[in-house]
PDB file of N, CA and C in Angstrom:
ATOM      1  N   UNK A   1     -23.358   4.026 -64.308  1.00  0.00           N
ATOM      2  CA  UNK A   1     -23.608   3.689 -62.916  1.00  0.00           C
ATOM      3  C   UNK A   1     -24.930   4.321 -62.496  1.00  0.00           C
ATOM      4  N   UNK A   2     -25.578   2.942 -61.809  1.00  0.00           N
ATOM      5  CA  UNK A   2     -27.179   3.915 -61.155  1.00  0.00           C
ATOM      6  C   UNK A   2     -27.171   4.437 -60.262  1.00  0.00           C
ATOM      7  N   UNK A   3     -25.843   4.976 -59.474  1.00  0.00           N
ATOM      8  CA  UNK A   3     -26.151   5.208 -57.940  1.00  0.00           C
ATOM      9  C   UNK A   3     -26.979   6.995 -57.921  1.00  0.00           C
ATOM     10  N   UNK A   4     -27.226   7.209 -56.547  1.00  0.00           N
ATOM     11  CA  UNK A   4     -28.275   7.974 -56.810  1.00  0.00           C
ATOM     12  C   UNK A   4     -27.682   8.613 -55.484  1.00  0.00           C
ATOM     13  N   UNK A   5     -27.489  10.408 -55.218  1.00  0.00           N
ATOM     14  CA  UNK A   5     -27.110  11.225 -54.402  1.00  0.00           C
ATOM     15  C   UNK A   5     -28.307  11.529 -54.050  1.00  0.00           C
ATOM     16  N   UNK A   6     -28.557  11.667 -52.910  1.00  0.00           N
ATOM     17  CA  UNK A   6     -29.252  12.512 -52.199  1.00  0.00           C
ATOM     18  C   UNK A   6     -29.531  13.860 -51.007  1.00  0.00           C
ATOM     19  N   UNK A   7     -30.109  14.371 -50.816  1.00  0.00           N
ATOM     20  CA  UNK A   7     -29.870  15.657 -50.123  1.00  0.00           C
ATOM     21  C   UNK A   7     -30.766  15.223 -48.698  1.00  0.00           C
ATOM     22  N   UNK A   8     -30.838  15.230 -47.728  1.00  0.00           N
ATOM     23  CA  UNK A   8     -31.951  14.832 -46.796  1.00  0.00           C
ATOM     24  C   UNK A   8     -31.400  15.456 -45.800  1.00  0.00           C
ATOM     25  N   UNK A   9     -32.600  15.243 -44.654  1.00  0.00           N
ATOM     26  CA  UNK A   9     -32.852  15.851 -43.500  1.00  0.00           C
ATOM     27  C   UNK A   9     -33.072  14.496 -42.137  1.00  0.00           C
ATOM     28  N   UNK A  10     -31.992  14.974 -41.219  1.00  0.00           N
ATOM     29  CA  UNK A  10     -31.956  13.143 -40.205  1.00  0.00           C
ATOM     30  C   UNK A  10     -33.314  13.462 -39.748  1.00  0.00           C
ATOM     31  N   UNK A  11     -33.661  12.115 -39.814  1.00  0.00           N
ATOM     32  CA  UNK A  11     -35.512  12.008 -39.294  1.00  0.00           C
ATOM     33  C   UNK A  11     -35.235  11.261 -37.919  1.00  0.00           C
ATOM     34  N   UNK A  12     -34.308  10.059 -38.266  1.00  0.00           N
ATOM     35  CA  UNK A  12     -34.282   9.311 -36.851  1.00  0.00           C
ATOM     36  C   UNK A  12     -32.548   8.767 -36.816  1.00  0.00           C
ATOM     37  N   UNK A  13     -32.441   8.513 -35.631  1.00  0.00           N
ATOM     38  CA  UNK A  13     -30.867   7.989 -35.362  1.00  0.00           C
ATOM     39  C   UNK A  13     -30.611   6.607 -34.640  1.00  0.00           C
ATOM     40  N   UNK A  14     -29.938   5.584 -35.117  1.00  0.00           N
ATOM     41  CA  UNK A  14     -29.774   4.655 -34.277  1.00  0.00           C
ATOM     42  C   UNK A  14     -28.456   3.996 -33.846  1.00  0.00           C
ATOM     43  N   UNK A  15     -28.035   4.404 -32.632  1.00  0.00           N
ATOM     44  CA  UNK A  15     -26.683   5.032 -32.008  1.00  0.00           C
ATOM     45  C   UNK A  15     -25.911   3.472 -32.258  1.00  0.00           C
ATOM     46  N   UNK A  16     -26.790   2.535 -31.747  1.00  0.00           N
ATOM     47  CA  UNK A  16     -26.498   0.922 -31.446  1.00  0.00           C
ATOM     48  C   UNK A  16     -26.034   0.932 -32.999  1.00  0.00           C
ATOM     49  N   UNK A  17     -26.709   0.704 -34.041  1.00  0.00           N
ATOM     50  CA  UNK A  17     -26.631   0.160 -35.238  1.00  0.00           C
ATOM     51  C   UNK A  17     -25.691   0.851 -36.149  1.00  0.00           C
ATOM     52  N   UNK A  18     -25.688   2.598 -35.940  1.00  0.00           N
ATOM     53  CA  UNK A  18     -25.031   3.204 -36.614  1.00  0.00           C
ATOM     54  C   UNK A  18     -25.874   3.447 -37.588  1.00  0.00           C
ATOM     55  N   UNK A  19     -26.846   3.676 -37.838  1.00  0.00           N
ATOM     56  CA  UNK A  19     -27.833   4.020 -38.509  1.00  0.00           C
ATOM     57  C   UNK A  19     -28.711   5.208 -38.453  1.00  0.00           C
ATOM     58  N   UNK A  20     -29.120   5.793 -39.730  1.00  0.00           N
ATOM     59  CA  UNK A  20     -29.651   7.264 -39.839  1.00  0.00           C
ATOM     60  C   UNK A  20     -31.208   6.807 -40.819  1.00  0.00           C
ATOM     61  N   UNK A  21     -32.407   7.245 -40.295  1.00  0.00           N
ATOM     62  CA  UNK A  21     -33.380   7.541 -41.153  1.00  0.00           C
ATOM     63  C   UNK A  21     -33.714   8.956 -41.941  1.00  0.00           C
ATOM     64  N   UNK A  22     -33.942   8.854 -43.095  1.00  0.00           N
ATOM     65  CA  UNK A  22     -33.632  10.353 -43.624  1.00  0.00           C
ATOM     66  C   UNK A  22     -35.111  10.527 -44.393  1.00  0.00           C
ATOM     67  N   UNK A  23     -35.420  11.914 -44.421  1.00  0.00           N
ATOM     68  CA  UNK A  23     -36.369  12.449 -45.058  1.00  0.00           C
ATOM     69  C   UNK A  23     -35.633  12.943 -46.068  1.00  0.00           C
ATOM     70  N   UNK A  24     -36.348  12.941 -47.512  1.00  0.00           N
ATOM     71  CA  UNK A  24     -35.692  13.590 -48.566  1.00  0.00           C
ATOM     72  C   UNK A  24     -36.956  14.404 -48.930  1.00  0.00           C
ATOM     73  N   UNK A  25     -36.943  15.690 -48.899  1.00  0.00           N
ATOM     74  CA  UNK A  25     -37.875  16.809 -49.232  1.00  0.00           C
ATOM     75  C   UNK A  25     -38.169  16.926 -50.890  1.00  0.00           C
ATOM     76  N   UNK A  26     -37.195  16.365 -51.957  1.00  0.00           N
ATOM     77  CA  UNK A  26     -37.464  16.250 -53.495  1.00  0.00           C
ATOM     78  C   UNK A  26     -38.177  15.028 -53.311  1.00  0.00           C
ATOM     79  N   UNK A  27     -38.351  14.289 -52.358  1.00  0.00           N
ATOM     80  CA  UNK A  27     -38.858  13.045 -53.006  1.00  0.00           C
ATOM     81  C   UNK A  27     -40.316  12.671 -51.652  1.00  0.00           C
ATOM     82  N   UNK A  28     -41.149  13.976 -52.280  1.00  0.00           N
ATOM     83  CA  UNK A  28     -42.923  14.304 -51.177  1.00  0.00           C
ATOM     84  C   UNK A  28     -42.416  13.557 -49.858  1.00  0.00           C
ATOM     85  N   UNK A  29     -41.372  14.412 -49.188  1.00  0.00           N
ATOM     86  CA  UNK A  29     -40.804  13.798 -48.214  1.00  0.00           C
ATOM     87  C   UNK A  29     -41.056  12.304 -47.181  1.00  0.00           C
ATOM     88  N   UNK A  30     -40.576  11.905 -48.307  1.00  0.00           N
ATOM     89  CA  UNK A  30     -40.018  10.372 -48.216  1.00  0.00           C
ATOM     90  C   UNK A  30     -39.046  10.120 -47.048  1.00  0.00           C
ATOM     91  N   UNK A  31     -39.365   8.985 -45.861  1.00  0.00           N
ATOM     92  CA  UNK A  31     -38.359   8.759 -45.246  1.00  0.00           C
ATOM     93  C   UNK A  31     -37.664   7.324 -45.397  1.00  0.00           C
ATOM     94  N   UNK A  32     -36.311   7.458 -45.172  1.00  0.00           N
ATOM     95  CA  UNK A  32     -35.801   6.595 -45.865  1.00  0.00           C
ATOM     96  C   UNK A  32     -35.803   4.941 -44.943  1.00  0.00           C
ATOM     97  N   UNK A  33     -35.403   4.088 -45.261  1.00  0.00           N
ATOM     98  CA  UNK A  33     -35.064   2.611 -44.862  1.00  0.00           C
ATOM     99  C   UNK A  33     -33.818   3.202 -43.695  1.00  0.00           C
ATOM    100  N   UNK A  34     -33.993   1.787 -42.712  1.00  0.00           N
ATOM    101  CA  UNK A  34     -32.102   2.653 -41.925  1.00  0.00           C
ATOM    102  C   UNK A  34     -30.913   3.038 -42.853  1.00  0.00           C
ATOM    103  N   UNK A  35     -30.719   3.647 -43.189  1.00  0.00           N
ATOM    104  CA  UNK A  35     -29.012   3.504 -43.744  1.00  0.00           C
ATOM    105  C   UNK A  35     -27.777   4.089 -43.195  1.00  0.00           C
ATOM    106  N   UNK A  36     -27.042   2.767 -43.553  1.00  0.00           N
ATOM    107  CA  UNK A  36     -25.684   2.528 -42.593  1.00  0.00           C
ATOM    108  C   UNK A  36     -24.839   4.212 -42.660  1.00  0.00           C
ATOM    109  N   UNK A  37     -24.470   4.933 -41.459  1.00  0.00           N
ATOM    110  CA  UNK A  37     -23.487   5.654 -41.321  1.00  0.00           C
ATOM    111  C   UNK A  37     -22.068   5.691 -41.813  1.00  0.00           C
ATOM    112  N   UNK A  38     -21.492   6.135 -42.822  1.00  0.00           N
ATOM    113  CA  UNK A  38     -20.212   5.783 -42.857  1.00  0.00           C
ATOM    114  C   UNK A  38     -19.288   6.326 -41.878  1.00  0.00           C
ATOM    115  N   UNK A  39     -18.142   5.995 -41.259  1.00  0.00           N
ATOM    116  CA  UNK A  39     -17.420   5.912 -40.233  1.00  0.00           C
ATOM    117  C   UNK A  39     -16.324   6.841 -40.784  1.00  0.00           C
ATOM    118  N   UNK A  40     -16.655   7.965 -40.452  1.00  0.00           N
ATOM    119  CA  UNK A  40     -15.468   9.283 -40.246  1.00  0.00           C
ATOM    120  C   UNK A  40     -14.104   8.706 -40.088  1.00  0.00           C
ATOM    121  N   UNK A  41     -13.137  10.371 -39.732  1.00  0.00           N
ATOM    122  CA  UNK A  41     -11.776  10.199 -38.763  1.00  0.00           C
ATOM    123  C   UNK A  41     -12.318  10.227 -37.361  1.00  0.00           C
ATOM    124  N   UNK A  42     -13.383  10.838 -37.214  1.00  0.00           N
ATOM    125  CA  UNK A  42     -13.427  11.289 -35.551  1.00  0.00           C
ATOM    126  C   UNK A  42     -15.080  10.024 -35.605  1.00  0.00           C
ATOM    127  N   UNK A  43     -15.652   9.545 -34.790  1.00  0.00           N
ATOM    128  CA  UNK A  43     -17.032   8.770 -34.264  1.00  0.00           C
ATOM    129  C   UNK A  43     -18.174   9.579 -34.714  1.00  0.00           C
ATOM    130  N   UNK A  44     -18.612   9.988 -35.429  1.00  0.00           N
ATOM    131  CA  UNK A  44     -19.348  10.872 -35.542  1.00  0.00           C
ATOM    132  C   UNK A  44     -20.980   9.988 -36.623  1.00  0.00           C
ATOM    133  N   UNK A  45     -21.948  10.593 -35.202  1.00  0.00           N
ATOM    134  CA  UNK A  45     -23.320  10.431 -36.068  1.00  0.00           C
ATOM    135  C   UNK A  45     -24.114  11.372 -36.313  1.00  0.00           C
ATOM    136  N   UNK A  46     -24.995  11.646 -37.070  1.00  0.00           N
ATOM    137  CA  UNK A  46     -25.208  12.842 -37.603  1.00  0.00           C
ATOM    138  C   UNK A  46     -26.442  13.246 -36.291  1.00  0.00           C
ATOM    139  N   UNK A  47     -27.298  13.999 -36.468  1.00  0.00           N
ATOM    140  CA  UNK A  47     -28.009  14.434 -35.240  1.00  0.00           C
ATOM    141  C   UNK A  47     -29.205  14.742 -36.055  1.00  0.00           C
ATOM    142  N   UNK A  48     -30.549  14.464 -35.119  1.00  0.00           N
ATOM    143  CA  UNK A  48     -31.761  14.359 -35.783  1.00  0.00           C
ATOM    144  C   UNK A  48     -31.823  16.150 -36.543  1.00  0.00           C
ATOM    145  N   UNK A  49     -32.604  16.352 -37.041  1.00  0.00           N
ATOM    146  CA  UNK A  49     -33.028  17.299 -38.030  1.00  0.00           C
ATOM    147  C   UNK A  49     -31.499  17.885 -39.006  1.00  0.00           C
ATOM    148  N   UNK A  50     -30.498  17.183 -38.922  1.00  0.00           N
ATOM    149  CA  UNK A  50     -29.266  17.772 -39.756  1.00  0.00           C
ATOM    150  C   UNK A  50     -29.213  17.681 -40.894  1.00  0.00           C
ATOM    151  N   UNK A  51     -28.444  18.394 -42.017  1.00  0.00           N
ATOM    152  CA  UNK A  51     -29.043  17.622 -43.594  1.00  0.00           C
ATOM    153  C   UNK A  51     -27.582  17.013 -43.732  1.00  0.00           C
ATOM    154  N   UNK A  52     -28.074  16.138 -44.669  1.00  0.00           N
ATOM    155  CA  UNK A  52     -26.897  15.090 -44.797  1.00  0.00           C
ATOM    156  C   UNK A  52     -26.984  14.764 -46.627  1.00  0.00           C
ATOM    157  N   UNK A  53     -25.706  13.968 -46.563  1.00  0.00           N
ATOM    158  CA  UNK A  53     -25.901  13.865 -48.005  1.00  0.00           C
ATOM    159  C   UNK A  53     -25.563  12.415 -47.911  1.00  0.00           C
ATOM    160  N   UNK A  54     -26.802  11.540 -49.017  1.00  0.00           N
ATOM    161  CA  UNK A  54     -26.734  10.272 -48.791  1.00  0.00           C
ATOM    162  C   UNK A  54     -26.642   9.469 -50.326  1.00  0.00           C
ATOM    163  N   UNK A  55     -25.996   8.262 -50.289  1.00  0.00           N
ATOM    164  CA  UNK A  55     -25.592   7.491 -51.242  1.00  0.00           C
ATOM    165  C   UNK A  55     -26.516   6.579 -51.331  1.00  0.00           C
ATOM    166  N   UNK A  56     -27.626   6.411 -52.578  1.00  0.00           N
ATOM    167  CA  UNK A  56     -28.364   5.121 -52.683  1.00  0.00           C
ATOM    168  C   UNK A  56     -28.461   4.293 -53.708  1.00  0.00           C
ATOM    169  N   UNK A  57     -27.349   3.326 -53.681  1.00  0.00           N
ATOM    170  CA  UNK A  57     -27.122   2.505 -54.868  1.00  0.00           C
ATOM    171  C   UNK A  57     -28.347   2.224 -55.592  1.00  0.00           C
ATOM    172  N   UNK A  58     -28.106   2.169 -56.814  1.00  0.00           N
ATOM    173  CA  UNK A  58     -29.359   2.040 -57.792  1.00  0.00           C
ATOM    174  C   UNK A  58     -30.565   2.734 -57.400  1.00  0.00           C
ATOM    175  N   UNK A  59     -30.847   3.560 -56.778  1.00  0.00           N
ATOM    176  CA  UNK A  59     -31.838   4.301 -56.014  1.00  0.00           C
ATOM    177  C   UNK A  59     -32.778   3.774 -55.151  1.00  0.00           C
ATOM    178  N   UNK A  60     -32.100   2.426 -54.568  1.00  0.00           N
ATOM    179  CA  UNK A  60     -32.775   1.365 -53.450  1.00  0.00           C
ATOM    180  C   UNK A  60     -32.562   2.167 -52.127  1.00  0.00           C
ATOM    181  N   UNK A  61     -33.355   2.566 -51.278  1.00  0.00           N
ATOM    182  CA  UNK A  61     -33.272   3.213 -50.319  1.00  0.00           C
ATOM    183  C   UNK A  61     -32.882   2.359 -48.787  1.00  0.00           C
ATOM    184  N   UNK A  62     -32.684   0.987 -49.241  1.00  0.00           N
ATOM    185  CA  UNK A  62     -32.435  -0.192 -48.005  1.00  0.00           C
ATOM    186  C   UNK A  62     -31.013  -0.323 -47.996  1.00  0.00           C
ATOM    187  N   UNK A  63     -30.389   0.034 -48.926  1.00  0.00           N
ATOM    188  CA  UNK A  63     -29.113  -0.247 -49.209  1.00  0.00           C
ATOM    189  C   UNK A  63     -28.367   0.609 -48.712  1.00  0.00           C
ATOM    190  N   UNK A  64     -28.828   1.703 -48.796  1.00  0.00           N
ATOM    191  CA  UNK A  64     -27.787   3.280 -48.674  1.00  0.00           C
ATOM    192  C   UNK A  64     -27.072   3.470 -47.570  1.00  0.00           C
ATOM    193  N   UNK A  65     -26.698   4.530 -48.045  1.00  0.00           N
ATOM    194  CA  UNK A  65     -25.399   5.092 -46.723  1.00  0.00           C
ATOM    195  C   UNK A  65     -25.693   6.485 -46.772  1.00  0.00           C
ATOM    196  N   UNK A  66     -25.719   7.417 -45.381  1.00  0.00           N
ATOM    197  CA  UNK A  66     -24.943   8.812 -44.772  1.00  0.00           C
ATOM    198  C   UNK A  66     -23.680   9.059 -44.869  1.00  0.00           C
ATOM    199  N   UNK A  67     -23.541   9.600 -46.024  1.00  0.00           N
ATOM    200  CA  UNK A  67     -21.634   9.752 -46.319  1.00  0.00           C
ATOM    201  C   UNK A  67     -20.966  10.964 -45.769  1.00  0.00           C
ATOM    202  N   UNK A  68     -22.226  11.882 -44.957  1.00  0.00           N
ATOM    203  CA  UNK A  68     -21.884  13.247 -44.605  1.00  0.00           C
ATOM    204  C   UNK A  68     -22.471  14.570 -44.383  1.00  0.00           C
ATOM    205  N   UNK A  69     -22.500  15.066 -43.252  1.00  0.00           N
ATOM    206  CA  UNK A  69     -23.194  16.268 -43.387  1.00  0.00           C
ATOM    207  C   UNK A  69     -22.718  17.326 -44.144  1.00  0.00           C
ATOM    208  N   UNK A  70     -23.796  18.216 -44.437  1.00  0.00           N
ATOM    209  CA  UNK A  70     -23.651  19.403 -44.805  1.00  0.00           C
ATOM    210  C   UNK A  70     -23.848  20.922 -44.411  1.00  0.00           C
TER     211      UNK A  70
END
Protein backbone atom coordinates (compact mmCIF):
# COMPACT_ATOMS: atom_id res chain seq x y z
CA UNK A 1 0.00 0.00 0.00
CA UNK A 2 1.22 3.65 -1.04
CA UNK A 3 -0.55 5.58 1.45
CA UNK A 4 1.59 8.11 3.02
CA UNK A 5 1.29 9.56 6.96
CA UNK A 6 1.99 12.75 7.62
CA UNK A 7 2.89 15.08 10.51
CA UNK A 8 1.73 18.85 9.77
CA UNK A 9 0.91 22.04 11.12
CA UNK A 10 -3.05 23.67 10.27
CA UNK A 11 -2.09 26.51 7.87
CA UNK A 12 -5.74 27.27 6.94
CA UNK A 13 -9.37 26.07 7.94
CA UNK A 14 -12.50 25.82 6.03
CA UNK A 15 -15.45 25.61 8.49
CA UNK A 16 -18.16 25.45 5.35
CA UNK A 17 -16.30 22.57 3.57
CA UNK A 18 -14.76 20.84 6.47
CA UNK A 19 -11.54 21.29 5.23
CA UNK A 20 -7.89 21.81 6.64
CA UNK A 21 -4.75 23.23 4.68
CA UNK A 22 -1.60 21.83 6.17
CA UNK A 23 2.02 22.73 6.16
CA UNK A 24 4.30 19.76 6.42
CA UNK A 25 7.77 21.01 7.83
CA UNK A 26 9.70 17.44 6.34
CA UNK A 27 8.47 18.35 3.16
CA UNK A 28 10.52 22.48 2.74
CA UNK A 29 7.25 23.32 4.21
CA UNK A 30 4.89 22.43 1.76
CA UNK A 31 1.27 23.44 2.09
CA UNK A 32 -1.08 21.09 1.37
CA UNK A 33 -4.31 20.93 -1.27
CA UNK A 34 -7.76 21.27 1.05
CA UNK A 35 -8.07 18.01 2.73
CA UNK A 36 -11.26 16.64 3.87
CA UNK A 37 -11.58 16.55 7.89
CA UNK A 38 -12.56 13.30 9.14
CA UNK A 39 -15.68 13.52 11.36
CA UNK A 40 -14.97 12.64 15.09
CA UNK A 41 -17.52 11.51 18.07
CA UNK A 42 -17.81 15.13 19.09
CA UNK A 43 -17.81 18.13 15.62
CA UNK A 44 -14.52 18.88 15.87
CA UNK A 45 -12.10 20.98 13.42
CA UNK A 46 -8.75 21.29 14.05
CA UNK A 47 -7.58 25.06 14.68
CA UNK A 48 -5.07 27.04 12.64
CA UNK A 49 -1.38 26.47 13.80
CA UNK A 50 -2.35 22.81 15.53
CA UNK A 51 -0.33 19.73 14.41
CA UNK A 52 -2.30 17.16 13.02
CA UNK A 53 -1.70 13.94 11.57
CA UNK A 54 -2.73 13.48 7.97
CA UNK A 55 -3.52 10.57 5.53
CA UNK A 56 -2.35 10.98 1.81
CA UNK A 57 -3.26 8.23 -0.37
CA UNK A 58 -0.48 7.39 -2.68
CA UNK A 59 1.21 10.58 -1.51
CA UNK A 60 -1.35 12.80 -3.65
CA UNK A 61 -1.86 15.71 -1.47
CA UNK A 62 -5.59 16.54 -3.21
CA UNK A 63 -6.90 13.50 -1.99
CA UNK A 64 -6.05 13.45 1.72
CA UNK A 65 -7.60 13.61 4.94
CA UNK A 66 -6.95 15.22 8.79
CA UNK A 67 -7.50 12.03 10.73
CA UNK A 68 -6.41 13.89 13.99
CA UNK A 69 -4.67 15.99 16.19
CA UNK A 70 -1.84 15.56 18.15
Amino acid sequence: MDDEYRIGTVHSVNENKRTARVKYDQLDNMISAELKVLWQDEEWLPEVNETVLCLCPHGWDGDGFVIGRL
